[in-house]
N, C-alpha and C. Protein backbone atom coordinates (compact mmCIF):
# COMPACT_ATOMS: atom_id res chain seq x y z
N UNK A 1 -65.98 -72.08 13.89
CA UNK A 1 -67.02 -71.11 14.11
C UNK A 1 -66.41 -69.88 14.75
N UNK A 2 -66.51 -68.36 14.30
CA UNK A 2 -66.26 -67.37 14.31
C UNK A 2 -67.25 -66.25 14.90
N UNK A 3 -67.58 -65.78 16.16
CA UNK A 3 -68.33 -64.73 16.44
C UNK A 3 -67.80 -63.45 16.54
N UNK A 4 -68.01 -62.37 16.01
CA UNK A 4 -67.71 -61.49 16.15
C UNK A 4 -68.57 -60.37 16.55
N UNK A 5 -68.35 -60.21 17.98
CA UNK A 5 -69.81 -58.68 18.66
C UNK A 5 -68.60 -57.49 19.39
N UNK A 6 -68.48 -56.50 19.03
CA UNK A 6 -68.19 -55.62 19.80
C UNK A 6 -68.49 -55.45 20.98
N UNK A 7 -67.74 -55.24 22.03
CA UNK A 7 -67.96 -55.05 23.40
C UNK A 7 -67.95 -53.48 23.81
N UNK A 8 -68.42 -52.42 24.32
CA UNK A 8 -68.71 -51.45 24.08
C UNK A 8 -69.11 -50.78 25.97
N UNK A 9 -67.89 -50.11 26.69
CA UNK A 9 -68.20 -49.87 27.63
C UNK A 9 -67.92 -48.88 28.24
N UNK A 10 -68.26 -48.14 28.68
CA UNK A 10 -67.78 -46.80 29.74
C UNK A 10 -66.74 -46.99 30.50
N UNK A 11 -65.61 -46.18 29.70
CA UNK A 11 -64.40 -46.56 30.78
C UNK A 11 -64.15 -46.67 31.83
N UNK A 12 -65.35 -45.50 32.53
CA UNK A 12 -65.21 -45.29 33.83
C UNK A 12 -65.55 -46.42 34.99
N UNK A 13 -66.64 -47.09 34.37
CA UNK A 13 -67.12 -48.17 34.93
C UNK A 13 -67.03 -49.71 34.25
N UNK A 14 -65.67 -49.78 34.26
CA UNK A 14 -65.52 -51.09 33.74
C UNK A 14 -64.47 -51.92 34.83
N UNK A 15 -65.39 -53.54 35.06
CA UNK A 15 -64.70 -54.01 35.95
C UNK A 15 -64.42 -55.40 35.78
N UNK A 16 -62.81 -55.12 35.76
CA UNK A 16 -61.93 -56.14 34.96
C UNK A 16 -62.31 -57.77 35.54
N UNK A 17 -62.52 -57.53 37.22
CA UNK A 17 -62.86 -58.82 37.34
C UNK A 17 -64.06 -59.98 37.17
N UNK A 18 -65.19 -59.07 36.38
CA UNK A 18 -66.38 -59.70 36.50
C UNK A 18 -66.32 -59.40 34.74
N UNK A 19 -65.29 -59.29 33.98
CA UNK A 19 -65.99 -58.78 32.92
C UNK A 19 -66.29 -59.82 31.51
N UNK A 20 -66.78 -61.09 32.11
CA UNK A 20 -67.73 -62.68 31.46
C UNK A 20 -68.69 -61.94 31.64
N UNK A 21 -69.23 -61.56 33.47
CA UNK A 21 -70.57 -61.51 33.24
C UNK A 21 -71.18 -60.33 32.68
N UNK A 22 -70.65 -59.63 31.79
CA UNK A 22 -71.49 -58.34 31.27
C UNK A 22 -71.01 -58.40 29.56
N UNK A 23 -70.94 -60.02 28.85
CA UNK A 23 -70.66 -60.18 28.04
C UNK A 23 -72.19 -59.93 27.02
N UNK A 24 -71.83 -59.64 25.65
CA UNK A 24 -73.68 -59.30 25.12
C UNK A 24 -74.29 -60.57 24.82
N UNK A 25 -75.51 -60.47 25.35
CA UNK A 25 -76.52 -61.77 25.26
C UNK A 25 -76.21 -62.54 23.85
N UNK A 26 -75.69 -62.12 22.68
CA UNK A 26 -75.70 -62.98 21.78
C UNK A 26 -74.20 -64.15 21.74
N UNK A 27 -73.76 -64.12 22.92
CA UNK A 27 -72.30 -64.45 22.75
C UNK A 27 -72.59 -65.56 23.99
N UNK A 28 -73.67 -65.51 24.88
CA UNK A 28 -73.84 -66.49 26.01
C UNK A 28 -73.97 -67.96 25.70
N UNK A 29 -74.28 -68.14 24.58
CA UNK A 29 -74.34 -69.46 23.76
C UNK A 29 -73.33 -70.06 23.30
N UNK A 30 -72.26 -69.00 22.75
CA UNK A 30 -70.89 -69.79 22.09
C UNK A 30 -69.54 -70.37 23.06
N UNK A 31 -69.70 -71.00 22.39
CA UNK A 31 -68.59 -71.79 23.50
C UNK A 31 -67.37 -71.22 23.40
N UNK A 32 -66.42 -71.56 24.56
CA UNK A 32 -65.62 -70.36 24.99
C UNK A 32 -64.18 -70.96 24.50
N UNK A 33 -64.18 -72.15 23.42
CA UNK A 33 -63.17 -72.15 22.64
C UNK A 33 -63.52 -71.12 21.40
N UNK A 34 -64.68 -70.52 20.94
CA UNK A 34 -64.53 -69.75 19.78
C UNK A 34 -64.66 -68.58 19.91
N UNK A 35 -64.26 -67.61 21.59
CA UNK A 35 -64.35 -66.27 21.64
C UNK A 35 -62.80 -66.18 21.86
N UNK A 36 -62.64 -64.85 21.59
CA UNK A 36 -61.52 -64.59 21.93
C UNK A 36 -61.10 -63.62 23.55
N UNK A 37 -60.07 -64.02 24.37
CA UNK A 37 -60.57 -64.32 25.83
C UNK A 37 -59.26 -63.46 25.99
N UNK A 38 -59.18 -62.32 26.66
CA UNK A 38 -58.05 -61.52 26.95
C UNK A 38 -57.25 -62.10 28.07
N UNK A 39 -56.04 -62.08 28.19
CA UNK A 39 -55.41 -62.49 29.12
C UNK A 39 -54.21 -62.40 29.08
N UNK A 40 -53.23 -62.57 30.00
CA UNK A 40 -51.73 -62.49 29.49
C UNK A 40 -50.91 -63.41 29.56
N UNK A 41 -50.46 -63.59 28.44
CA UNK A 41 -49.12 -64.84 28.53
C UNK A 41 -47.72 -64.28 29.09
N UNK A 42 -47.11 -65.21 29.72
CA UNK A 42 -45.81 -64.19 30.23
C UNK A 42 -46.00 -63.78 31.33
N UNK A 43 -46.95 -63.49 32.15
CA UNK A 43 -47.15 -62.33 32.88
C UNK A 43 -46.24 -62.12 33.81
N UNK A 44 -45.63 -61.09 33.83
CA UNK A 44 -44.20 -60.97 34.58
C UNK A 44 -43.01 -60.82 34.06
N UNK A 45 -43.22 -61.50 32.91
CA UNK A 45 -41.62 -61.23 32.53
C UNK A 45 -40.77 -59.73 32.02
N UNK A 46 -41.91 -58.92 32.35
CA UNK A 46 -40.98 -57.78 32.78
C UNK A 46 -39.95 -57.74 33.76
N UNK A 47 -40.17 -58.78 34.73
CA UNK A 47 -39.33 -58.13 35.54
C UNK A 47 -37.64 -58.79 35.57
N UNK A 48 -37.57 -59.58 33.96
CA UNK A 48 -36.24 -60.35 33.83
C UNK A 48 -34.97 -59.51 33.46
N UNK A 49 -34.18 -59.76 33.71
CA UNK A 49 -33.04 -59.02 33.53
C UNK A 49 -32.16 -60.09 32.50
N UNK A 50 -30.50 -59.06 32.59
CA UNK A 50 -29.96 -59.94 31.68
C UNK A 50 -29.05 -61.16 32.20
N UNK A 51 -29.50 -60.81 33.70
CA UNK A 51 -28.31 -62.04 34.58
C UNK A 51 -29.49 -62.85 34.77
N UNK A 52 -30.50 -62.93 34.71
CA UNK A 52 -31.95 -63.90 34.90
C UNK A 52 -31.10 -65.50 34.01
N UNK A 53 -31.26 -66.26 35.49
CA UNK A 53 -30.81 -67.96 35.06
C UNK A 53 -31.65 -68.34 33.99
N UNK A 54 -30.96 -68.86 33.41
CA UNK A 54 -31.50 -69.44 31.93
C UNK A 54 -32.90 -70.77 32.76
N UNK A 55 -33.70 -71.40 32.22
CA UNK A 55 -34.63 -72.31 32.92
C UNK A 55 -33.68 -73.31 32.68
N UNK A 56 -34.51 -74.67 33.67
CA UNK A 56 -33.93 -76.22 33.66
C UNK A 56 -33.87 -76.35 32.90
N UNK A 57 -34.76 -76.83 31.81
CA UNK A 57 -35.41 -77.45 30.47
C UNK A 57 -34.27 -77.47 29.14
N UNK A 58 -33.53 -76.11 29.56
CA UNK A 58 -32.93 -75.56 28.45
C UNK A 58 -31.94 -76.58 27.71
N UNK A 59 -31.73 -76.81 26.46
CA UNK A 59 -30.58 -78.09 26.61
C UNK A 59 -29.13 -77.66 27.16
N UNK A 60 -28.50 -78.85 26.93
CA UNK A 60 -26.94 -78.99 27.52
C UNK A 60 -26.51 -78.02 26.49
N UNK A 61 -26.22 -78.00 25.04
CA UNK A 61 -25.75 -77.54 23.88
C UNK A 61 -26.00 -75.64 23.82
N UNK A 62 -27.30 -75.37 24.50
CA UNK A 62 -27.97 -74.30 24.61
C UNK A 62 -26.76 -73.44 26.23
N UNK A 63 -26.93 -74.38 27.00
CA UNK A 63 -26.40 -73.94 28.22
C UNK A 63 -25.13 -73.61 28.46
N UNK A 64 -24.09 -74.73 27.09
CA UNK A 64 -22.94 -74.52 26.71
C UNK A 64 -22.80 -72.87 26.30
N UNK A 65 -23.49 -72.88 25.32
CA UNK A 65 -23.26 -71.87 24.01
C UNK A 65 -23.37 -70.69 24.84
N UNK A 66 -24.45 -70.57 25.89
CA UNK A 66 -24.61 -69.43 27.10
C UNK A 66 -23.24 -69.55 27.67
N UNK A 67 -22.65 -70.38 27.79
CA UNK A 67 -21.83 -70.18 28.99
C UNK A 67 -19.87 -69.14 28.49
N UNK A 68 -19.86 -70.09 26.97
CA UNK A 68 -18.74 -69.05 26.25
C UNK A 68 -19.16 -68.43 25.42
N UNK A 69 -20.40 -68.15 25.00
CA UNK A 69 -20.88 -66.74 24.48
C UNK A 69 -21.98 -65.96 25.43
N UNK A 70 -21.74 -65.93 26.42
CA UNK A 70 -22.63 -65.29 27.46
C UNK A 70 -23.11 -63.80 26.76
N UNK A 71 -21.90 -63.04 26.17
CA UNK A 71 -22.30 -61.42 26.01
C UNK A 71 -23.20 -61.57 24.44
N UNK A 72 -23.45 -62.67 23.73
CA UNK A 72 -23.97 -62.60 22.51
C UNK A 72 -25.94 -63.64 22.77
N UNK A 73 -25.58 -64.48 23.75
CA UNK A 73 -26.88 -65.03 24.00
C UNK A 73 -27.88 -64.76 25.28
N UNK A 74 -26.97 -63.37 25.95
CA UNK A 74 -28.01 -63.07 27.30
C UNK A 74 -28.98 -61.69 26.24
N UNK A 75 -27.86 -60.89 25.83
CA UNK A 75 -29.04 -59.72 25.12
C UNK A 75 -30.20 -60.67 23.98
N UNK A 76 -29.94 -60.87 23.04
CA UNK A 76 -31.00 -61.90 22.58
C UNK A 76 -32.09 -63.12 23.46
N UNK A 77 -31.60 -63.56 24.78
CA UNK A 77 -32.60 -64.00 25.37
C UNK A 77 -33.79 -63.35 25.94
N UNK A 78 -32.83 -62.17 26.20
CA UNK A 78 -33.76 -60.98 26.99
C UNK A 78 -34.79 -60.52 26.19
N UNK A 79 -34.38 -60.37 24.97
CA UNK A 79 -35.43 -59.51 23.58
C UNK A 79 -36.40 -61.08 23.47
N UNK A 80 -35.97 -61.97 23.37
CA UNK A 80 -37.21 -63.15 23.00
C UNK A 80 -38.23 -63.25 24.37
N UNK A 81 -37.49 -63.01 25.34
CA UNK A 81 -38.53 -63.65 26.65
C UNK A 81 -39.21 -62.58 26.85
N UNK A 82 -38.59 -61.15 27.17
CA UNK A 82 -39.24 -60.10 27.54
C UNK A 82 -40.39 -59.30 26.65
N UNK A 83 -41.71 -59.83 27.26
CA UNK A 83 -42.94 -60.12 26.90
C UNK A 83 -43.82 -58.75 27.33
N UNK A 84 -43.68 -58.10 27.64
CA UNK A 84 -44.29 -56.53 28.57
C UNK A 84 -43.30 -55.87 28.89
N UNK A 85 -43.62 -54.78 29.06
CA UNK A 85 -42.76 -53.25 29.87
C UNK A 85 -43.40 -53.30 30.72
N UNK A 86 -44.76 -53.43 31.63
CA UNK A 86 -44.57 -52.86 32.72
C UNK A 86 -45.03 -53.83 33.81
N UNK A 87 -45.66 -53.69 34.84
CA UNK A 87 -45.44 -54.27 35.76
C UNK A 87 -47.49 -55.16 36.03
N UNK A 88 -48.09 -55.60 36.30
CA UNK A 88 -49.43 -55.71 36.47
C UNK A 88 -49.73 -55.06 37.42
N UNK A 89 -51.04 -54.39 37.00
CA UNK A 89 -51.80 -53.40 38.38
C UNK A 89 -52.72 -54.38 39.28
N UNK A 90 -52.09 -54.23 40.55
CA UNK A 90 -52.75 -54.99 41.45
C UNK A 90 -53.89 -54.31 42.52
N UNK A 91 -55.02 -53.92 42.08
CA UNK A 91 -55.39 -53.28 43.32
C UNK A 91 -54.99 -53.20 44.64
């Protein structure tokens, strides 16, 4: 199941943290696996660099291949992980 309603708001007065409850009355019914729900995945990983430790998880074979091709698998990690340019606005 697919709803589709435009959301439609005055820039000036739009507020990110309440903004479920000023959703349009025809959408209060659908369940909130079939809307589509803004949010960010990643959040942060702007701020990785190219010396940023690889995670635990990573395999042995993976950690190898980092370790004597460091200058060929840090720029390519950086382009896959790095998920945003800028930073989140925090009031």
């Amino acid at each position: 199941m697919s709803t589709e309603v435009a959301m439609y708001s005055d820039e000036d007065n739009q507020n990110y943290e309440d903004w479920m409850s000023s959703l349009p009355e025809e959408l209060w019914d659908v369940p909130l696996s079939s809307l589509a729900i803004p949010g960010s995945h990643d959040a942060m990983s702007y701020s990785l660099d190219i010396n940023s430790p690889l995670i635990r998880s990573e395999s042995d074979t993976f950690r190898l291949l980092d370790g004597l091709f460091y200058c060929l698998t840090r720029p390519a990690i950086y382009r896959w992980s790095t998920t945003q340019v800028q930073g989140l606005l925090i009031p």
